[in-house]
C-alpha atoms as a PDB file:
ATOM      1  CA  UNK A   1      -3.531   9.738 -21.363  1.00  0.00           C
ATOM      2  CA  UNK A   2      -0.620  10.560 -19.143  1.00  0.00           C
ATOM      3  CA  UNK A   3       1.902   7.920 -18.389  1.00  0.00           C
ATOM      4  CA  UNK A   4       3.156   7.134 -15.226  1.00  0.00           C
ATOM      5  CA  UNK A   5       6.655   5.364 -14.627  1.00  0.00           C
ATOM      6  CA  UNK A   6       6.371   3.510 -11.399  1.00  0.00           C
ATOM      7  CA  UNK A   7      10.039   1.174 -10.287  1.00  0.00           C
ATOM      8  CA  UNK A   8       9.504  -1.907  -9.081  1.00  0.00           C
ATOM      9  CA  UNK A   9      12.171  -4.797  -7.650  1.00  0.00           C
ATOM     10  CA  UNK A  10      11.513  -7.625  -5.543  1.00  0.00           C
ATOM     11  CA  UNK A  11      13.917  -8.755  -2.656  1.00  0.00           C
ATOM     12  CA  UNK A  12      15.154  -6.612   0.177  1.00  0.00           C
ATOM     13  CA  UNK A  13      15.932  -3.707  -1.504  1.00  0.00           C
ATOM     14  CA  UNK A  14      16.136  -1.707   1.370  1.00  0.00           C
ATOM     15  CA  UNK A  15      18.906  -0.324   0.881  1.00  0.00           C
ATOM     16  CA  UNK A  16      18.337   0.686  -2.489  1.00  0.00           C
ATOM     17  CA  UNK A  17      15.562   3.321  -2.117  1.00  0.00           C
ATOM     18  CA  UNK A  18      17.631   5.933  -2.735  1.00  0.00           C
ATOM     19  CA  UNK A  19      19.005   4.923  -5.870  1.00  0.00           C
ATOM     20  CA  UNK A  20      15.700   3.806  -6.549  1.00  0.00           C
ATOM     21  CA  UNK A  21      14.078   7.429  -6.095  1.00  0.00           C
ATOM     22  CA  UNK A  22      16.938   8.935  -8.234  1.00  0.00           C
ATOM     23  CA  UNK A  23      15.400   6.979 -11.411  1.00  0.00           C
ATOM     24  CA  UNK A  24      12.822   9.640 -11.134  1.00  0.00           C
ATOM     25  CA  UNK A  25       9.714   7.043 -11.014  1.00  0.00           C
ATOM     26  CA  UNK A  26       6.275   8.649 -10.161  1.00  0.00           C
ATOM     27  CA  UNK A  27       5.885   5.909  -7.529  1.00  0.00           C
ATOM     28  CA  UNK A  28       7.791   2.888  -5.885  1.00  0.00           C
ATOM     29  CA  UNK A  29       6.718  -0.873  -5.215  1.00  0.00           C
ATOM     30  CA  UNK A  30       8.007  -2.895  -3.328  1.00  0.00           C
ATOM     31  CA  UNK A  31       7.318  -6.629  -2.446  1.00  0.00           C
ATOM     32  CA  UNK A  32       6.839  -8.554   1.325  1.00  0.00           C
ATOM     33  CA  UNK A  33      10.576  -8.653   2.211  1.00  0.00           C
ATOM     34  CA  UNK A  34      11.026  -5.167   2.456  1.00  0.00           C
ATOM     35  CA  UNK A  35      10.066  -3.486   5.513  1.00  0.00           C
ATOM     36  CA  UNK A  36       7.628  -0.789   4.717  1.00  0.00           C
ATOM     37  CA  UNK A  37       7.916   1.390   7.372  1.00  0.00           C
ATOM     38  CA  UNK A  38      12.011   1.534   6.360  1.00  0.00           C
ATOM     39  CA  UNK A  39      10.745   2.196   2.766  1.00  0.00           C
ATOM     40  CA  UNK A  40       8.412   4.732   3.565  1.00  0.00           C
ATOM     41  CA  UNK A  41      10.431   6.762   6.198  1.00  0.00           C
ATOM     42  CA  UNK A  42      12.693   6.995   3.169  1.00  0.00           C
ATOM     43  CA  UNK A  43      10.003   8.177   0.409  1.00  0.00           C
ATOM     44  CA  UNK A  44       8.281  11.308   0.178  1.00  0.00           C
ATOM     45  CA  UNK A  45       4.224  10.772   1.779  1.00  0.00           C
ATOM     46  CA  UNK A  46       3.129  11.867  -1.385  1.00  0.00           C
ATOM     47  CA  UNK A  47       4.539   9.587  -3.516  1.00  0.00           C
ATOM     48  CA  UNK A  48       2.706   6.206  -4.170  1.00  0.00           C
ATOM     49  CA  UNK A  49       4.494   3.162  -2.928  1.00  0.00           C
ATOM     50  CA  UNK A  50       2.739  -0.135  -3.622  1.00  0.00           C
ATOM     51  CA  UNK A  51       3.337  -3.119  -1.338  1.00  0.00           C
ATOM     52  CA  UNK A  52       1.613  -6.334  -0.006  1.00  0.00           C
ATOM     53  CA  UNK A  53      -0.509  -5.758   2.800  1.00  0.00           C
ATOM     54  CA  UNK A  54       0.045  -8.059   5.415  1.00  0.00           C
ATOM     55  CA  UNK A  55       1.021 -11.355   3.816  1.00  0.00           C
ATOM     56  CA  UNK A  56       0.235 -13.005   0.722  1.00  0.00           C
ATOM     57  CA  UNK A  57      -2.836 -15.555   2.502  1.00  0.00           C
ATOM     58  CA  UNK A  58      -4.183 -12.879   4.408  1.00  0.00           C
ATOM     59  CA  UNK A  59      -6.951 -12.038   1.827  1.00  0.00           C
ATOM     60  CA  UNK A  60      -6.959 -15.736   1.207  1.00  0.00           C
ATOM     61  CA  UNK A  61      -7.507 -16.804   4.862  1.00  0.00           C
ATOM     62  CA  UNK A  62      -7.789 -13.836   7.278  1.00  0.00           C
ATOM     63  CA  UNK A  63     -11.119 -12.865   8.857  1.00  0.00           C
ATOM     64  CA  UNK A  64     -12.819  -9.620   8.037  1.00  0.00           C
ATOM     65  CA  UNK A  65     -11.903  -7.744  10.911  1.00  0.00           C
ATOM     66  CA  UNK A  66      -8.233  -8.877  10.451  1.00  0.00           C
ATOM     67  CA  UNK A  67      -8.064  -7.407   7.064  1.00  0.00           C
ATOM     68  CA  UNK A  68      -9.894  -4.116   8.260  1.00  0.00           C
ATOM     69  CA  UNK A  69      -7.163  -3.790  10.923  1.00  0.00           C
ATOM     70  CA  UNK A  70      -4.122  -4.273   8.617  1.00  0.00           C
ATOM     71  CA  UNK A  71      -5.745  -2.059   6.053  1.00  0.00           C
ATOM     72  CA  UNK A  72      -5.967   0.736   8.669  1.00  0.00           C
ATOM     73  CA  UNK A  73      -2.227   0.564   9.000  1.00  0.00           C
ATOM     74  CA  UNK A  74      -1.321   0.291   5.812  1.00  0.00           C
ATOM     75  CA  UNK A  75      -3.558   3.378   4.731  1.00  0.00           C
ATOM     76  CA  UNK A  76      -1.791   4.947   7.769  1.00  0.00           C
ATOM     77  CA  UNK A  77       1.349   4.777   5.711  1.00  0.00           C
ATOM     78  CA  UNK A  78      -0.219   6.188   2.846  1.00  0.00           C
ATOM     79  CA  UNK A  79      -0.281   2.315   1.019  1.00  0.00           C
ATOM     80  CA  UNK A  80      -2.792   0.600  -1.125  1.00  0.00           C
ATOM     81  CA  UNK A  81      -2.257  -2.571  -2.812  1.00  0.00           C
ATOM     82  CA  UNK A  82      -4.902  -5.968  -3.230  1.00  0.00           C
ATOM     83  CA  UNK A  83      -3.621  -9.324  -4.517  1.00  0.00           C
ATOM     84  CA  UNK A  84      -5.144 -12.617  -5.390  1.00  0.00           C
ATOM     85  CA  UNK A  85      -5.683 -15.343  -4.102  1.00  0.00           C
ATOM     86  CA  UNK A  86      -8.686 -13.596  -2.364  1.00  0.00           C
ATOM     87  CA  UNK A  87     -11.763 -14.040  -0.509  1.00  0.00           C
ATOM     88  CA  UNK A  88     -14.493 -12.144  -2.156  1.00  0.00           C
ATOM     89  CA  UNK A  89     -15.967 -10.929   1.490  1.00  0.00           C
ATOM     90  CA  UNK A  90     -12.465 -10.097   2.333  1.00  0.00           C
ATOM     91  CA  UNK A  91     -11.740  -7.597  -0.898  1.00  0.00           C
ATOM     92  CA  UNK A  92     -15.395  -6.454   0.135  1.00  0.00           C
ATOM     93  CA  UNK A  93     -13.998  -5.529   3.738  1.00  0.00           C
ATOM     94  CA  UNK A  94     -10.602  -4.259   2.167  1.00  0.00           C
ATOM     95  CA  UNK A  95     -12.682  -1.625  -0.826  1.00  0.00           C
ATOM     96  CA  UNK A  96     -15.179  -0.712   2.730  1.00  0.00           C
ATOM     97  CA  UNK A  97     -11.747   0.576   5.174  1.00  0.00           C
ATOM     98  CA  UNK A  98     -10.301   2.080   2.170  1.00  0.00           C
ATOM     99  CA  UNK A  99     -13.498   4.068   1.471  1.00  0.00           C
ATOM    100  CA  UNK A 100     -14.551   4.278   5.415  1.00  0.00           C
ATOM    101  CA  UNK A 101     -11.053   5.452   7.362  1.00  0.00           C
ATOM    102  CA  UNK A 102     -10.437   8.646   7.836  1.00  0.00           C
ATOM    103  CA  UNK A 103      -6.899   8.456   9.049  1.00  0.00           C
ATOM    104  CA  UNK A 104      -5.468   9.185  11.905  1.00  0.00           C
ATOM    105  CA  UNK A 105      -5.316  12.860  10.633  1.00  0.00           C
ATOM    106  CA  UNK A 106      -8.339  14.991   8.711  1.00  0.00           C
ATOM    107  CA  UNK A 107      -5.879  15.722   5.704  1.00  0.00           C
ATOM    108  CA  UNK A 108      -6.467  12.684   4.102  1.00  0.00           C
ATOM    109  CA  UNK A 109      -9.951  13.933   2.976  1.00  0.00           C
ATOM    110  CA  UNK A 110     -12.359  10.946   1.802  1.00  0.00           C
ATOM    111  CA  UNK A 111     -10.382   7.953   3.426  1.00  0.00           C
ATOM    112  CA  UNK A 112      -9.151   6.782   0.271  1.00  0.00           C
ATOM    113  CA  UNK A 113      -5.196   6.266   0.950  1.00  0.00           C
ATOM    114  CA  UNK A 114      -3.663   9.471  -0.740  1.00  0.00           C
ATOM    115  CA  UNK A 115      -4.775   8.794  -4.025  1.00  0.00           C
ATOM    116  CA  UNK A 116      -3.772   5.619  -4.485  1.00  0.00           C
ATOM    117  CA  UNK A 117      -6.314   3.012  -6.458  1.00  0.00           C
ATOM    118  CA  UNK A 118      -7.706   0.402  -4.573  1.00  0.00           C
ATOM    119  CA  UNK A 119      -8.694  -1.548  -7.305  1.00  0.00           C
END
């Protein structure tokens, strides 16, 4: 079994990727008041960074399409992350894009968000 160190803080912590990255962690998370795009433009692609896609209801009380579009951009960004409360046809919609998309680019392979879990 090979262990994986992934850092994690909550807050806007922004401004403390860098420091963050210089723990050495084998992947980042971060929660919904950071803005991802900041966070990510500051990580390597490769490197798995966890976050809340779109907010924490949207599972809860988005429609199907709406989750399949937000998923889209968060896979675009090379993100994965699913939290409860959810909608059962909604993490059915979610596990479909993740498996589906092929990305905006062809070096993403099978659509399934760098390598990040899903699940």
């Amino acid at each position: 079994m090979v262990r994986h160190d992934i850092t994690g803080l909550r807050g806007h912590t922004n401004r403390l990727i860098s420091l963050m990255l210089q723990c050495g962690a084998d992947g980042l998370g971060v929660d919904q008041s950071c803005h991802v795009d900041q966070v990510r433009a500051q990580t390597p692609r490769d490197l798995p960074l966890a976050a809340v896609i779109g907010d924490h209801t949207m599972l809860a009380k988005a429609e199907p399409n709406q989750v399949r579009e937000t998923v889209r951009r968060f896979l675009d960004k090379n993100l994965t992350l699913v939290l409860p409360p959810a909608k059962i046809e909604n993490i059915a919609a979610f596990v479909d894009e993740v498996r589906s998309y092929a990305g905006p680019s062809s070096s993403r392979g099978s659509g399934n968000g760098g390598g990040n879990d899903a699940s």
